[in-house]
PDB file of N, CA and C in Angstrom:
ATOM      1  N   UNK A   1       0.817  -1.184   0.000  1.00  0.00           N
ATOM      2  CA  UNK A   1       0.000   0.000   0.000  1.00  0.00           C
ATOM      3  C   UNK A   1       0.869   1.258   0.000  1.00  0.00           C
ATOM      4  N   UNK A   2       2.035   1.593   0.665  1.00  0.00           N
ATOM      5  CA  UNK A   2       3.090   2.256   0.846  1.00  0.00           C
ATOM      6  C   UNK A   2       3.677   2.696  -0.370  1.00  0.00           C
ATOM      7  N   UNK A   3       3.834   2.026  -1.119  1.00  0.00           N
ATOM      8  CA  UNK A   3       4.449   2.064  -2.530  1.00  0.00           C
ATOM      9  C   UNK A   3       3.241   2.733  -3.535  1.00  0.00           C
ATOM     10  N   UNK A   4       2.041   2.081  -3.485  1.00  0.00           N
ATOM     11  CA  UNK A   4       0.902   2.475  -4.990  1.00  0.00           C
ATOM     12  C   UNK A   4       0.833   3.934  -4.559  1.00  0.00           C
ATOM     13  N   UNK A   5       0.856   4.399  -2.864  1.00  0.00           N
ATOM     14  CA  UNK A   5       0.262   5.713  -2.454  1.00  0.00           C
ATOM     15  C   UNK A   5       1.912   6.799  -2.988  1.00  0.00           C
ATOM     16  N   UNK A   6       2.507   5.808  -2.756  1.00  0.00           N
ATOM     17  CA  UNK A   6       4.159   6.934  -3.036  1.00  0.00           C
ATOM     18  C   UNK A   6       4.032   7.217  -4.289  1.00  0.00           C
ATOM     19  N   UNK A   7       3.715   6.168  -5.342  1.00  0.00           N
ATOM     20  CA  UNK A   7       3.521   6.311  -6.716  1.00  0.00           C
ATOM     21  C   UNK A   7       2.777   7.116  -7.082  1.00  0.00           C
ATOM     22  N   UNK A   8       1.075   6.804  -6.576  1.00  0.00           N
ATOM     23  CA  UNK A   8       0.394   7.999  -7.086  1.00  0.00           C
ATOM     24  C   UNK A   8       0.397   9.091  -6.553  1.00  0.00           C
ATOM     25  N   UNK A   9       0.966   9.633  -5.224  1.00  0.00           N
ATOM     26  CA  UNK A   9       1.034  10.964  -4.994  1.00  0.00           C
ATOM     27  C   UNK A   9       2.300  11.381  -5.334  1.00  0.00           C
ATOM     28  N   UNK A  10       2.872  10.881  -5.877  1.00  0.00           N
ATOM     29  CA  UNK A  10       4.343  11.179  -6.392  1.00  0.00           C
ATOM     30  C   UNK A  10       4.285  11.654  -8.166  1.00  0.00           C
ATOM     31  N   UNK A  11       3.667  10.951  -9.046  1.00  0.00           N
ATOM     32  CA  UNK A  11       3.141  11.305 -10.134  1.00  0.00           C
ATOM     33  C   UNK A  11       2.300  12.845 -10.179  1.00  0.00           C
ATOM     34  N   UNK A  12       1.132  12.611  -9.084  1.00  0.00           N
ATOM     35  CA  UNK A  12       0.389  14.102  -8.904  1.00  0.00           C
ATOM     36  C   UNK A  12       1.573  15.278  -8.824  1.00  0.00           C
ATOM     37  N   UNK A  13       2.248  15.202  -7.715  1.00  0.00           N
ATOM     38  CA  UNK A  13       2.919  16.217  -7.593  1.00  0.00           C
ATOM     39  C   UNK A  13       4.239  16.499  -8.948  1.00  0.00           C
ATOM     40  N   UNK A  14       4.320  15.749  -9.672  1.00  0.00           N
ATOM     41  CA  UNK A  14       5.442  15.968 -10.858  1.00  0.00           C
ATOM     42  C   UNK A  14       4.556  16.564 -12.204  1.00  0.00           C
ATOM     43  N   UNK A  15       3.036  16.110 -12.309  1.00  0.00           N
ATOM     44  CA  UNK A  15       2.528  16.738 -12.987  1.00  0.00           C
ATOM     45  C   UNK A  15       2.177  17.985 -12.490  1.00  0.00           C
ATOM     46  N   UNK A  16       2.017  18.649 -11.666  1.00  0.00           N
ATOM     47  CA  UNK A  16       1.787  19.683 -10.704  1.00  0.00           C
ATOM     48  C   UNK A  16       2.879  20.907 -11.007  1.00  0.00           C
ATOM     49  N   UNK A  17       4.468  20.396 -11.141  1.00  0.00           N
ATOM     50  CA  UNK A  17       5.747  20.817 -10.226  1.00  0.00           C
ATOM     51  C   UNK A  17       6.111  21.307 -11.827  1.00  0.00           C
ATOM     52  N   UNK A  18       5.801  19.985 -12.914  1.00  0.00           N
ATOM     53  CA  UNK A  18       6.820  20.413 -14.323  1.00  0.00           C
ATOM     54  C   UNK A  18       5.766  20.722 -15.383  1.00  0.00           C
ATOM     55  N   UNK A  19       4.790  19.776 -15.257  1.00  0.00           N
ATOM     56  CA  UNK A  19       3.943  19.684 -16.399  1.00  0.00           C
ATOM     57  C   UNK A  19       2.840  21.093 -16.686  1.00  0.00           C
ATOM     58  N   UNK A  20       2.301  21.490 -15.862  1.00  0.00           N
ATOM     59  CA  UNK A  20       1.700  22.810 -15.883  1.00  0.00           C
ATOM     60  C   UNK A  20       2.161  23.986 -16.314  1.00  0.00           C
ATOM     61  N   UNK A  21       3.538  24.137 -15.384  1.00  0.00           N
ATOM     62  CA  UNK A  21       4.287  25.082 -16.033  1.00  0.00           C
ATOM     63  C   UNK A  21       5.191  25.096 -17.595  1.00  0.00           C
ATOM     64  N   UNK A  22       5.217  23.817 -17.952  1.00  0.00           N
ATOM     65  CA  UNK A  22       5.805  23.608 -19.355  1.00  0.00           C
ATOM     66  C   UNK A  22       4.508  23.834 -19.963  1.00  0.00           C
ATOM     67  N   UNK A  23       3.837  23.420 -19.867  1.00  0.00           N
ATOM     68  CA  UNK A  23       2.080  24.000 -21.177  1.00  0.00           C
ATOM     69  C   UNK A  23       2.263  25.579 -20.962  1.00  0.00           C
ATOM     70  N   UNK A  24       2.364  26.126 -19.898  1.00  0.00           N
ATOM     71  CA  UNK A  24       2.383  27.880 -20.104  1.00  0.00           C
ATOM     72  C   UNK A  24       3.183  28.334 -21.062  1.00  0.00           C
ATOM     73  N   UNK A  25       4.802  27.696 -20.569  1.00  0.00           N
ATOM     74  CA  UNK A  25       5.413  28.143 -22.091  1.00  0.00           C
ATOM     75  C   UNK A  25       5.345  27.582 -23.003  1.00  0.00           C
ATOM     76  N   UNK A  26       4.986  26.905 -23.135  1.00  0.00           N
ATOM     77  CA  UNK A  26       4.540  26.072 -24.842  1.00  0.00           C
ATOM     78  C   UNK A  26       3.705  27.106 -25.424  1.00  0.00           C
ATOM     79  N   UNK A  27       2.171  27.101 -24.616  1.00  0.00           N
ATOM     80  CA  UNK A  27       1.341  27.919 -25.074  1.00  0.00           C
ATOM     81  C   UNK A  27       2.163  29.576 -25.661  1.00  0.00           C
ATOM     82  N   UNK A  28       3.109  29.974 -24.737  1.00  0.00           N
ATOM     83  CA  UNK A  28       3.175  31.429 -25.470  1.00  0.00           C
ATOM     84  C   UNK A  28       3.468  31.539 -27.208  1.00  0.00           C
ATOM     85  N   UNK A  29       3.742  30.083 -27.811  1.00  0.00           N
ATOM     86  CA  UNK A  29       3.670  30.524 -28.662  1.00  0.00           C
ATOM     87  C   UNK A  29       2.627  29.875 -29.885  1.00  0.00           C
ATOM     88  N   UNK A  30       1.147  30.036 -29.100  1.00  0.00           N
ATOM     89  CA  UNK A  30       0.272  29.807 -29.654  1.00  0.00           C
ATOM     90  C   UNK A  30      -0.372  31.377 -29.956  1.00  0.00           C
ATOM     91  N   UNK A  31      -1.487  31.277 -30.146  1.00  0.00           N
ATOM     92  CA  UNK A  31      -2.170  32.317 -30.553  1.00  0.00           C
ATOM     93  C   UNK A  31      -2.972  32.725 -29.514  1.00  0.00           C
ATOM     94  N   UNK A  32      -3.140  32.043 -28.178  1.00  0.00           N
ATOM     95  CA  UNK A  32      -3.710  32.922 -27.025  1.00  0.00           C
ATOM     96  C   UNK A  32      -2.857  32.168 -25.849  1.00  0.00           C
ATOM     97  N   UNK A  33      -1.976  32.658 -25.504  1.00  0.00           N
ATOM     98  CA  UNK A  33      -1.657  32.100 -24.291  1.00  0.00           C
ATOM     99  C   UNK A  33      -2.140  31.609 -22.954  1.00  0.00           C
ATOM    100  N   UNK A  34      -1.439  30.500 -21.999  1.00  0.00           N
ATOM    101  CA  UNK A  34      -2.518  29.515 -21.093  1.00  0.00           C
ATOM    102  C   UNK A  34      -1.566  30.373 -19.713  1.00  0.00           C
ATOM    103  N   UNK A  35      -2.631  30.557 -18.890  1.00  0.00           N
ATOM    104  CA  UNK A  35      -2.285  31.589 -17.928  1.00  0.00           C
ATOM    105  C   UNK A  35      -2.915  30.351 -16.434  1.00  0.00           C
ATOM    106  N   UNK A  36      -1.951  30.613 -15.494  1.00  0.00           N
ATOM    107  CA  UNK A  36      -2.116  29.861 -14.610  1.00  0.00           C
ATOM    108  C   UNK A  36      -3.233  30.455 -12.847  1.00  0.00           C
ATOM    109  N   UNK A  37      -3.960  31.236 -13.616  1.00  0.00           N
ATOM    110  CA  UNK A  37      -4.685  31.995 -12.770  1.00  0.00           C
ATOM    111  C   UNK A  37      -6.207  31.187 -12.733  1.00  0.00           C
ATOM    112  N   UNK A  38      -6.676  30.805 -11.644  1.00  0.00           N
ATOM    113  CA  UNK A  38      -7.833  30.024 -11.094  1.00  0.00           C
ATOM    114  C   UNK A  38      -8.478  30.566 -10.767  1.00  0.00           C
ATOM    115  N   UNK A  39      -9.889  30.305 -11.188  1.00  0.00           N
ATOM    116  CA  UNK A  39     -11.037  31.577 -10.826  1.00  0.00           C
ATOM    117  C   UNK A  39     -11.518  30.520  -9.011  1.00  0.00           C
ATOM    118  N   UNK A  40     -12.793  31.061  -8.590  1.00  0.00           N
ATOM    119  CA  UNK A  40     -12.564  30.002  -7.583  1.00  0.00           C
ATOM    120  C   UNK A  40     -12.961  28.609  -7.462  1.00  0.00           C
ATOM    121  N   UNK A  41     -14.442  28.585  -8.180  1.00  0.00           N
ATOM    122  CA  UNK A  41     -14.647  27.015  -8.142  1.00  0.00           C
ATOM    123  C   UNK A  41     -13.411  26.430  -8.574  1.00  0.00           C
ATOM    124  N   UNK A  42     -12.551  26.470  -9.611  1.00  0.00           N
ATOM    125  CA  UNK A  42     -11.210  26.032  -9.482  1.00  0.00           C
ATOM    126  C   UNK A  42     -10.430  25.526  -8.361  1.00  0.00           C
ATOM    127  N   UNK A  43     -10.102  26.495  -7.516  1.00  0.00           N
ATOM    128  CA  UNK A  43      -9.369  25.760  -6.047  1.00  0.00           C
ATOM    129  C   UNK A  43     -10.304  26.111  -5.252  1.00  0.00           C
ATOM    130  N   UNK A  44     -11.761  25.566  -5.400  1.00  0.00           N
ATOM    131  CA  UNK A  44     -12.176  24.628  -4.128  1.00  0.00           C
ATOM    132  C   UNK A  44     -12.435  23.325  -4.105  1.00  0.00           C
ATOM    133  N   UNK A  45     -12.535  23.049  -6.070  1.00  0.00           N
ATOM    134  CA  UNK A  45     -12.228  21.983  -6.325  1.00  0.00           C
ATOM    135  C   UNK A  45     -10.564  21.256  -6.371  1.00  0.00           C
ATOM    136  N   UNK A  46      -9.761  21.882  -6.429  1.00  0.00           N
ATOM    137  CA  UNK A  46      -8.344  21.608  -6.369  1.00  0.00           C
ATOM    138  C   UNK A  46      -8.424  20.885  -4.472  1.00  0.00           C
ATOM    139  N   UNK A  47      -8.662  21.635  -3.898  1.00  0.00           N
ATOM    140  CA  UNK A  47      -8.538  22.098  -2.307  1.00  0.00           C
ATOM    141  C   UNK A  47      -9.404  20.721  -2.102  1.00  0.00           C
ATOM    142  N   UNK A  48     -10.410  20.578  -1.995  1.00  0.00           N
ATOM    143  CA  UNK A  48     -11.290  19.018  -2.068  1.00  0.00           C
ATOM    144  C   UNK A  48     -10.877  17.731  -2.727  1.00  0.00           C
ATOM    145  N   UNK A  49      -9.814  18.008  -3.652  1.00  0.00           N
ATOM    146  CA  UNK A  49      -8.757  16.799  -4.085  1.00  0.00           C
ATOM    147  C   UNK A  49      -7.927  16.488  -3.476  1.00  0.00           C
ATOM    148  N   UNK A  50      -7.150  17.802  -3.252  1.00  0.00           N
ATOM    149  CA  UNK A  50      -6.782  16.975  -2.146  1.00  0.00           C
ATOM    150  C   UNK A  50      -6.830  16.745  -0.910  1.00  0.00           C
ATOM    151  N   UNK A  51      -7.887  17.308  -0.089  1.00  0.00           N
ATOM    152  CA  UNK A  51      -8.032  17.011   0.864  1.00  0.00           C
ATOM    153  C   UNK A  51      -8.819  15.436   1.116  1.00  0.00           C
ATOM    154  N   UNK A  52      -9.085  15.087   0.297  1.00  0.00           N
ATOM    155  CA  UNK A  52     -10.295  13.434   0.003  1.00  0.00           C
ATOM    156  C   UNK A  52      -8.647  12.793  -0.235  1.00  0.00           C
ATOM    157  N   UNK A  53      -7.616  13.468  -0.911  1.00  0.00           N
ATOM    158  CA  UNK A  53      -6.491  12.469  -1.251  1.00  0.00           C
ATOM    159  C   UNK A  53      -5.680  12.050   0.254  1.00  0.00           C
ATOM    160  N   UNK A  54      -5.999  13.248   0.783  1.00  0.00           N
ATOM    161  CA  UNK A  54      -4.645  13.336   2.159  1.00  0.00           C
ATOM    162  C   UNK A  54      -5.964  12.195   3.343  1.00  0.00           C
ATOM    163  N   UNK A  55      -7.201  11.984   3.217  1.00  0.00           N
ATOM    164  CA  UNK A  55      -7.994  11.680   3.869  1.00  0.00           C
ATOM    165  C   UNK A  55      -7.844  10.410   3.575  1.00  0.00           C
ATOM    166  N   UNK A  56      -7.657  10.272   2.683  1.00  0.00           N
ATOM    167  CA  UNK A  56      -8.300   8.309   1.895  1.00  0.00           C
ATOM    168  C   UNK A  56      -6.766   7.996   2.497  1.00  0.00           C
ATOM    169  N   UNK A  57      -5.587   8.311   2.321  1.00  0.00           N
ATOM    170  CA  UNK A  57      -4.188   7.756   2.393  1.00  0.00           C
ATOM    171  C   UNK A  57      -3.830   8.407   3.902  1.00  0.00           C
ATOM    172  N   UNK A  58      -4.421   8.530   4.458  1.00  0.00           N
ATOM    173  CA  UNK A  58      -4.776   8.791   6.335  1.00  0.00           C
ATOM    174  C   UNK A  58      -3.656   7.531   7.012  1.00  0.00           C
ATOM    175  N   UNK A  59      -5.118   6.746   6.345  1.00  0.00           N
ATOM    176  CA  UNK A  59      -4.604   5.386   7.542  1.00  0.00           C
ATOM    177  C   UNK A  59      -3.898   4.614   6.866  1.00  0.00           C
ATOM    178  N   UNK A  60      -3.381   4.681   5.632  1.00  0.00           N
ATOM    179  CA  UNK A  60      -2.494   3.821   4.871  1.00  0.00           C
ATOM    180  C   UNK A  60      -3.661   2.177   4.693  1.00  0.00           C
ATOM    181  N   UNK A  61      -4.207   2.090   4.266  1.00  0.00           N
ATOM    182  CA  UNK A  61      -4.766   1.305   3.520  1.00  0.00           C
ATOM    183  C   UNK A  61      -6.204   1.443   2.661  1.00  0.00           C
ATOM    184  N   UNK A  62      -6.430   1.021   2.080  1.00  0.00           N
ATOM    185  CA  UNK A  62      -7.709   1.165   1.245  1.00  0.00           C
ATOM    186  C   UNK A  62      -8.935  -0.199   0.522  1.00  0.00           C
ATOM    187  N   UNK A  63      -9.602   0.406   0.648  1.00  0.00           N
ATOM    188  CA  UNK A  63     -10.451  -0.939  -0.024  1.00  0.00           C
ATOM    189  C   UNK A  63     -11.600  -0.148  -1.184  1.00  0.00           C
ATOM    190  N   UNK A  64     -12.353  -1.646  -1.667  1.00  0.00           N
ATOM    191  CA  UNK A  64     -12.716  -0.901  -2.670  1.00  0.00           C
ATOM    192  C   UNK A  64     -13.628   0.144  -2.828  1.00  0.00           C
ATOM    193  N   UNK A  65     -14.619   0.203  -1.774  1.00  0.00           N
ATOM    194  CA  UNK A  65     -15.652   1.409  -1.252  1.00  0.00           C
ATOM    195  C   UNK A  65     -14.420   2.558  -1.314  1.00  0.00           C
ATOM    196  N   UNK A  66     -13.474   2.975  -0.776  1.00  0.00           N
ATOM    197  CA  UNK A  66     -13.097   4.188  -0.740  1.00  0.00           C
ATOM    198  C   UNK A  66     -12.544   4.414  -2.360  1.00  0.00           C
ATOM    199  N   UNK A  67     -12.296   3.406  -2.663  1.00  0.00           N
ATOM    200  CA  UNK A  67     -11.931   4.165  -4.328  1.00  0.00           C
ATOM    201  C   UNK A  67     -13.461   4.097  -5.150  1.00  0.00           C
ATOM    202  N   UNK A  68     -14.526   3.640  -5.256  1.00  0.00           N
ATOM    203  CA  UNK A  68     -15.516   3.681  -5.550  1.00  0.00           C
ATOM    204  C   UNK A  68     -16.155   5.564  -5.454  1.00  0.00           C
ATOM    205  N   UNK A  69     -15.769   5.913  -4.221  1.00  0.00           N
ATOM    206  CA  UNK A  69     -15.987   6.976  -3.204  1.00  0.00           C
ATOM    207  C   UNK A  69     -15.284   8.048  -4.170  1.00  0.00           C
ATOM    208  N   UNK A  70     -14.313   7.751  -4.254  1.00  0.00           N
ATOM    209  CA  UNK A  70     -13.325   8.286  -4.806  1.00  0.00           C
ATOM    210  C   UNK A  70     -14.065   8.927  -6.272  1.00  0.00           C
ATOM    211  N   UNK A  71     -13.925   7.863  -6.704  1.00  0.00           N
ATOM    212  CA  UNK A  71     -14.606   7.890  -8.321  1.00  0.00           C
ATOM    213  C   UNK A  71     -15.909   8.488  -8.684  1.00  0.00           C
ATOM    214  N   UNK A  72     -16.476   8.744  -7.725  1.00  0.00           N
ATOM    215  CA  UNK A  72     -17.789   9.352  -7.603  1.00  0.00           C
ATOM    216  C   UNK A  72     -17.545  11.041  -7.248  1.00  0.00           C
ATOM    217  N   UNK A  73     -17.058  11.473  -6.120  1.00  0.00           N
ATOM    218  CA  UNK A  73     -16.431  12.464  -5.860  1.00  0.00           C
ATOM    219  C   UNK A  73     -15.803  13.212  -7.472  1.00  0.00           C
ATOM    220  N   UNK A  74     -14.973  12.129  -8.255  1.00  0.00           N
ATOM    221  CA  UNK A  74     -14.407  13.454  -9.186  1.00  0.00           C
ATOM    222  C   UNK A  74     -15.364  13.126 -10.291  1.00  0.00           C
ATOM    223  N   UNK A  75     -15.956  12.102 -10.497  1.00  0.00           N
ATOM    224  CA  UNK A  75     -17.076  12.346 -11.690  1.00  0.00           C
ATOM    225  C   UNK A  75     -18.437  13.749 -10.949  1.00  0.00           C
ATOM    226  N   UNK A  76     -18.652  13.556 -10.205  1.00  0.00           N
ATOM    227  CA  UNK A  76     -19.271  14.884  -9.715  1.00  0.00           C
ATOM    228  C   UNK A  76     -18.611  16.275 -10.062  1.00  0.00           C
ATOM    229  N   UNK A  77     -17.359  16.477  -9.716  1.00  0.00           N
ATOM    230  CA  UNK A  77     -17.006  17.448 -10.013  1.00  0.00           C
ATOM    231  C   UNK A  77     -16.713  17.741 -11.384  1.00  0.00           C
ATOM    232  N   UNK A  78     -16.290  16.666 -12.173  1.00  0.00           N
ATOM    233  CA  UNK A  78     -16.439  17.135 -13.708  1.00  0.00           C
ATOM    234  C   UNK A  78     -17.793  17.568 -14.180  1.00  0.00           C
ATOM    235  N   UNK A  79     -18.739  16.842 -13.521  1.00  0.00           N
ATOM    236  CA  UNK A  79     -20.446  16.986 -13.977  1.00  0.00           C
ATOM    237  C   UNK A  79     -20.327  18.927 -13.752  1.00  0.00           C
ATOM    238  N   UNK A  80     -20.219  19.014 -12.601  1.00  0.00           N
ATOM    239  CA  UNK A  80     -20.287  20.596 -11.810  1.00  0.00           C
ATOM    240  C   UNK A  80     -19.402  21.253 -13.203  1.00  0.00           C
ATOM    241  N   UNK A  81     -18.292  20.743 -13.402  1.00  0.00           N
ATOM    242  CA  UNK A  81     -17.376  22.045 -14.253  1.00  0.00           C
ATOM    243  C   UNK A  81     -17.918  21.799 -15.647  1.00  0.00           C
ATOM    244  N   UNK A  82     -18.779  20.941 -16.411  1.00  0.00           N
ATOM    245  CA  UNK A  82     -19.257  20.800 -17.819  1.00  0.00           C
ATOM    246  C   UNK A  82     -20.440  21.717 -17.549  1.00  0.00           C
ATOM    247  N   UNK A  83     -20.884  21.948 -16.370  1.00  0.00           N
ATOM    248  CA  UNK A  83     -22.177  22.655 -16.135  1.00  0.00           C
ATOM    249  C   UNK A  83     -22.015  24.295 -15.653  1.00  0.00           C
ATOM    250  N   UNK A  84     -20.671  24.335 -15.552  1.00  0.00           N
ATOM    251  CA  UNK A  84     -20.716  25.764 -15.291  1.00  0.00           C
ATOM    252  C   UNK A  84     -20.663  26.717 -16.009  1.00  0.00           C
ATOM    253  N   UNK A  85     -21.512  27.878 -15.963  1.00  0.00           N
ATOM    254  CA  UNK A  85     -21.190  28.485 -17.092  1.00  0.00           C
ATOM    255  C   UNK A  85     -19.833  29.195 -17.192  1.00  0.00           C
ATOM    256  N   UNK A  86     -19.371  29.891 -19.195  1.00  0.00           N
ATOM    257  CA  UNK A  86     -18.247  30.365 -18.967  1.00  0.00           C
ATOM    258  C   UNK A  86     -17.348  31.458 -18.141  1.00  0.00           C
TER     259      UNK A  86
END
């Protein structure tokens, strides 16, 4: 369990650390540049990821209800952000 949780919170944070900031400069040389500014439903949904992430990997183990849990939680929130207006 030690290892899948190192893995996947270890992946999150490298896409987080390199990958975000390499699309900004990529983007500058598109035709509208990608700006790293979050309106708020943004980070309260960020802020609720990970706080369900730091919650589920608490007690160091998991079963399948909490990833079920899991999976429900961010299909909700995609539902919320396809529904918001622009």
């Amino acid at each position: 369990m030690d290892l899948s949780l190192a893995i996947t919170l270890g992946s999150s944070m490298q896409i987080a650390l390199f990958v975000a900031p390499l699309l900004v400069f990529i983007s500058l040389l598109g035709p509208e540049p990608l700006t790293l500014i979050f309106n708020q439903f943004e980070l309260i949904s960020l802020g609720a990821a990970v706080g369900i992430a730091a919650l589920i990997s608490l007690d160091g183990e998991s079963n399948w209800l909490e990833g079920a849990e899991l999976l429900a939680v961010y299909c909700i929130i995609a539902i919320a952000f396809f529904f918001l207006p622009p």
